[in-house]
C-alpha atoms as a PDB file:
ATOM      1  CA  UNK A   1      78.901  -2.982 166.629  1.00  0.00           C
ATOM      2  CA  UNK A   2      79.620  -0.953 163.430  1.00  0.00           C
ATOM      3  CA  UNK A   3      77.040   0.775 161.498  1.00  0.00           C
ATOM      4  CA  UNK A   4      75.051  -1.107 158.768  1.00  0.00           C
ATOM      5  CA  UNK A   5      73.948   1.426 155.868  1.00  0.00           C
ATOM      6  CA  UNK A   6      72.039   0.644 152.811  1.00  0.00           C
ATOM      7  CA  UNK A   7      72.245   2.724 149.522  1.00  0.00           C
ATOM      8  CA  UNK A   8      69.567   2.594 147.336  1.00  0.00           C
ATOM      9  CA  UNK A   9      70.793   4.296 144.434  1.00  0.00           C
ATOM     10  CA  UNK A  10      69.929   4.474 140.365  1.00  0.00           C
ATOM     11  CA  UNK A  11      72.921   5.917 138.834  1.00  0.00           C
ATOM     12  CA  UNK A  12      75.655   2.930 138.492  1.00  0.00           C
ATOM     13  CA  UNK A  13      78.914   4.749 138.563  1.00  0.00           C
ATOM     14  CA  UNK A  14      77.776   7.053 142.017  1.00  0.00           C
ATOM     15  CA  UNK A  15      75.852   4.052 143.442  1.00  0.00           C
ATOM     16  CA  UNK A  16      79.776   2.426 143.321  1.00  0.00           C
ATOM     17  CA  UNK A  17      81.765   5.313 144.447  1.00  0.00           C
ATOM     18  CA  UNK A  18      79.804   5.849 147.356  1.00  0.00           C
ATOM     19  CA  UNK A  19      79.814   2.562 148.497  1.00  0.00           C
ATOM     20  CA  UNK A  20      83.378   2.670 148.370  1.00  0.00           C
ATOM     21  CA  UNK A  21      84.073   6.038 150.195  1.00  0.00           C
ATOM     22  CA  UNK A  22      81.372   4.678 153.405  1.00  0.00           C
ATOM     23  CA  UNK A  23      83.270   1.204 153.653  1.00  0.00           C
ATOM     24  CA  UNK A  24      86.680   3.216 153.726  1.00  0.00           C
ATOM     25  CA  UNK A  25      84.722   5.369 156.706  1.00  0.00           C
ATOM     26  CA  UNK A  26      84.562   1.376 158.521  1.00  0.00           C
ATOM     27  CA  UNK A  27      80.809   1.460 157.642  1.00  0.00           C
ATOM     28  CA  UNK A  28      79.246  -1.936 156.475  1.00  0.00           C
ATOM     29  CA  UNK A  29      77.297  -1.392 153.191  1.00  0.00           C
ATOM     30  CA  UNK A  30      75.095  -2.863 151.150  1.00  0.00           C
ATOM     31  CA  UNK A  31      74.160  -1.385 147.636  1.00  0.00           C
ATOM     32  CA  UNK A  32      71.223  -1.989 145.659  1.00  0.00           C
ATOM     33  CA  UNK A  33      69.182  -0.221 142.775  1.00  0.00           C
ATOM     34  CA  UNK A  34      65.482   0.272 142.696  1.00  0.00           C
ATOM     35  CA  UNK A  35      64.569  -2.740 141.123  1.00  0.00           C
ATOM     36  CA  UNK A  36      65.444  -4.985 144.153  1.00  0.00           C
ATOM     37  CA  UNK A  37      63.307  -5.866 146.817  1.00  0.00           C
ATOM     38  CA  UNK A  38      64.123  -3.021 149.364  1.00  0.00           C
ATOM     39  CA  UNK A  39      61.316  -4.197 151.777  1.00  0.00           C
ATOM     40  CA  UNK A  40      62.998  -8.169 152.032  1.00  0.00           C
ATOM     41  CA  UNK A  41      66.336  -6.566 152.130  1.00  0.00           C
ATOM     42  CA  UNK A  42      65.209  -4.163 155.396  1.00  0.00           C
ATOM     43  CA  UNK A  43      63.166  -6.944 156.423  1.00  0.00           C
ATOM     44  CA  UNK A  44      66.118  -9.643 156.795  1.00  0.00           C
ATOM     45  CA  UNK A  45      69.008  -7.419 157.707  1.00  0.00           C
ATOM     46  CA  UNK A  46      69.681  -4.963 160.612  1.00  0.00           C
ATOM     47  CA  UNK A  47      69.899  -1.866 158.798  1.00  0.00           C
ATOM     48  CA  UNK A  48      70.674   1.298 160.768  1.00  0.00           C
ATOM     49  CA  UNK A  49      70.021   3.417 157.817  1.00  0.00           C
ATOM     50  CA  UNK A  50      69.448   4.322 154.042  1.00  0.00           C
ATOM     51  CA  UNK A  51      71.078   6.603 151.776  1.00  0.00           C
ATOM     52  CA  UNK A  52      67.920   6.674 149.288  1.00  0.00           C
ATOM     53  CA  UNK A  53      69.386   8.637 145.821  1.00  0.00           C
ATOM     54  CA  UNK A  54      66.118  10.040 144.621  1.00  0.00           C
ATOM     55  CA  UNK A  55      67.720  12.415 141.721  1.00  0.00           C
ATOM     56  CA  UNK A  56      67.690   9.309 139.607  1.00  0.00           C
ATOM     57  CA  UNK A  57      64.494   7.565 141.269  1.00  0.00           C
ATOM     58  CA  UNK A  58      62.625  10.677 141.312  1.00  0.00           C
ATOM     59  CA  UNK A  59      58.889  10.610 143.123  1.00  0.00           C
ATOM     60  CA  UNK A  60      59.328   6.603 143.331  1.00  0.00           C
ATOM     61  CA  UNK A  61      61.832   6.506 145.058  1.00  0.00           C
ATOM     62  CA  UNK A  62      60.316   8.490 147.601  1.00  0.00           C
ATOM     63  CA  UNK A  63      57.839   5.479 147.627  1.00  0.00           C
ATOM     64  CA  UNK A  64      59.706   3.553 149.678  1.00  0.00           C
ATOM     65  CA  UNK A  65      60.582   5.443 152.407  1.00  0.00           C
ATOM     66  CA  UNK A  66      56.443   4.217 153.681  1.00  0.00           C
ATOM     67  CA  UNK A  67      57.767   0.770 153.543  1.00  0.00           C
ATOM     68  CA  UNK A  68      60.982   0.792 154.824  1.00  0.00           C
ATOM     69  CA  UNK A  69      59.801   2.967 157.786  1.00  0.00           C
ATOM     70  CA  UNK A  70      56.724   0.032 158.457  1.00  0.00           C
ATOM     71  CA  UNK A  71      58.976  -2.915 158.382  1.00  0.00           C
ATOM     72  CA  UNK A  72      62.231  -0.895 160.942  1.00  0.00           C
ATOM     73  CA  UNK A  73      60.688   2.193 162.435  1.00  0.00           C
ATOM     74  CA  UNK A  74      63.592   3.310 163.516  1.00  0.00           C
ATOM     75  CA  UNK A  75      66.015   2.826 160.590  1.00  0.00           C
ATOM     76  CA  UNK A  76      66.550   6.328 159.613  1.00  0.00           C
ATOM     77  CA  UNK A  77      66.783   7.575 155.975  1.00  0.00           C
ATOM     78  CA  UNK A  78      68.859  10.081 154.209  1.00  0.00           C
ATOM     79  CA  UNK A  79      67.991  11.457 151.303  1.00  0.00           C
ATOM     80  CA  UNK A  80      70.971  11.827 148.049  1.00  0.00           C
ATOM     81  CA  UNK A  81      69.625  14.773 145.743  1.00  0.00           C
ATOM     82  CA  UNK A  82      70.438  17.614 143.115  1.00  0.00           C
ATOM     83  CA  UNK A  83      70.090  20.624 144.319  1.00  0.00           C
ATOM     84  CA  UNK A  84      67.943  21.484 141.346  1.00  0.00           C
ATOM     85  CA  UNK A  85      65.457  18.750 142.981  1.00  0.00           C
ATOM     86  CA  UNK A  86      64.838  20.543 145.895  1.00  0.00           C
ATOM     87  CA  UNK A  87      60.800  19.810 146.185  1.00  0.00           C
ATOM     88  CA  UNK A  88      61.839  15.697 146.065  1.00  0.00           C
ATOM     89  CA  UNK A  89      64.091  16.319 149.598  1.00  0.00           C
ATOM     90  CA  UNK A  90      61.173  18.287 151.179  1.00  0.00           C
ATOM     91  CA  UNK A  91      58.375  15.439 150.263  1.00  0.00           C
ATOM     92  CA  UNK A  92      60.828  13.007 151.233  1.00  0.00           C
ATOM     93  CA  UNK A  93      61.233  14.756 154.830  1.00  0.00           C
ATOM     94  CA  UNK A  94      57.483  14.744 155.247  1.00  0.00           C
ATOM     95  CA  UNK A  95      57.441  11.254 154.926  1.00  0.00           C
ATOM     96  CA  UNK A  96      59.382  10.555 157.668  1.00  0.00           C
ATOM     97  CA  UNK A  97      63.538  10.875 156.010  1.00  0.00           C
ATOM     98  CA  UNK A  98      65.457  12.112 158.997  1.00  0.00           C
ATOM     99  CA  UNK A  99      67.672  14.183 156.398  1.00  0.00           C
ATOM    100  CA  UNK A 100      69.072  15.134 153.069  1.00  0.00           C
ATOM    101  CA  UNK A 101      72.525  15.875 151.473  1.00  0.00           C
ATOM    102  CA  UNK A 102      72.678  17.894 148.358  1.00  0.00           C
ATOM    103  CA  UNK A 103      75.335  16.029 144.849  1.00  0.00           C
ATOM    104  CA  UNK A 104      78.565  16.473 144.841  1.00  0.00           C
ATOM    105  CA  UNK A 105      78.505  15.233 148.359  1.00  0.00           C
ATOM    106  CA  UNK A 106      80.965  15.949 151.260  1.00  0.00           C
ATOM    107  CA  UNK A 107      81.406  12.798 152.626  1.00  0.00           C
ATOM    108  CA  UNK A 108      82.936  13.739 155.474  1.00  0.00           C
ATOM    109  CA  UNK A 109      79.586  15.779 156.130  1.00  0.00           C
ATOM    110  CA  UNK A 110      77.801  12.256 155.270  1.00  0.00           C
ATOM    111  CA  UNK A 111      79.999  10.214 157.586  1.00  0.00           C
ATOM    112  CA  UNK A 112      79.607  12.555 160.412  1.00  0.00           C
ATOM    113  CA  UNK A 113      75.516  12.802 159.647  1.00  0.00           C
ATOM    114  CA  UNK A 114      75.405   9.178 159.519  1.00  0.00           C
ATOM    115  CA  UNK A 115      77.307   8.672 162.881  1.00  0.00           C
ATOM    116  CA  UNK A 116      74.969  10.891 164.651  1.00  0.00           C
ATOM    117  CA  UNK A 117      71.862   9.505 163.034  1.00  0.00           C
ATOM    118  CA  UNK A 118      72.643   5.961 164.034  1.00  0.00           C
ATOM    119  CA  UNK A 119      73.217   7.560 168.148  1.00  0.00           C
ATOM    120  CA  UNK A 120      69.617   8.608 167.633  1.00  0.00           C
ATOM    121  CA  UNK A 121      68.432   5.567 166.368  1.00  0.00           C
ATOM    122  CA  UNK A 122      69.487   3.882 169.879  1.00  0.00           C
END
């Protein structure tokens, strides 16, 4: 069974691109922005983890990192930041993200993070 990822992500064009580069990595992805209901979305699909972008969310998207850890414990979270950001990747990591990645991404990195975040989710 593959690896389902969600990306919750503000900025349009990066939200797209990334989506594309994970489903070329044979990752199944969803996208969605802020504005959709992330807890439903966690709620009704099996997701094995979330690329939360909070450079464009800022402090709310670290708001639903609560949430989505209530509803699937063990989905783990990743957090997509600019490096000039910094103190949004630490709060997020005290709230229970497993990790961050710093923009412009390596998404070789990110595949290889992912791949060993969803073995510790099992």
């Amino acid at each position: 069974m593959g690896i389902h990822i969600l990306i919750i992500e503000a900025e349009n064009r990066f939200r797209k691109n990334l989506y594309r580069c994970l489903q070329t990595e044979g990752f199944t992805v969803d996208k969605i922005t802020q504005q959709d209901d992330v807890e439903t979305i966690v709620a009704k699909e099996k997701i094995d983890l979330v690329l939360l972008g909070v450079d464009g969310l800022g402090r709310e998207g670290l708001t639903l990192i609560r949430p989505i850890k209530a509803i699937s414990p063990k989905t783990k979270i990743i957090i997509i930041n600019d490096p000039n950001h910094m103190n949004l990747s630490i709060e997020g990591m005290d709230l229970g993200a497993f990790d961050d990645f710093l923009i412009p991404l390596d998404i070789d990195s990110l595949a290889k993070r992912i791949r060993e975040a969803a073995r510790q989710k099992k």
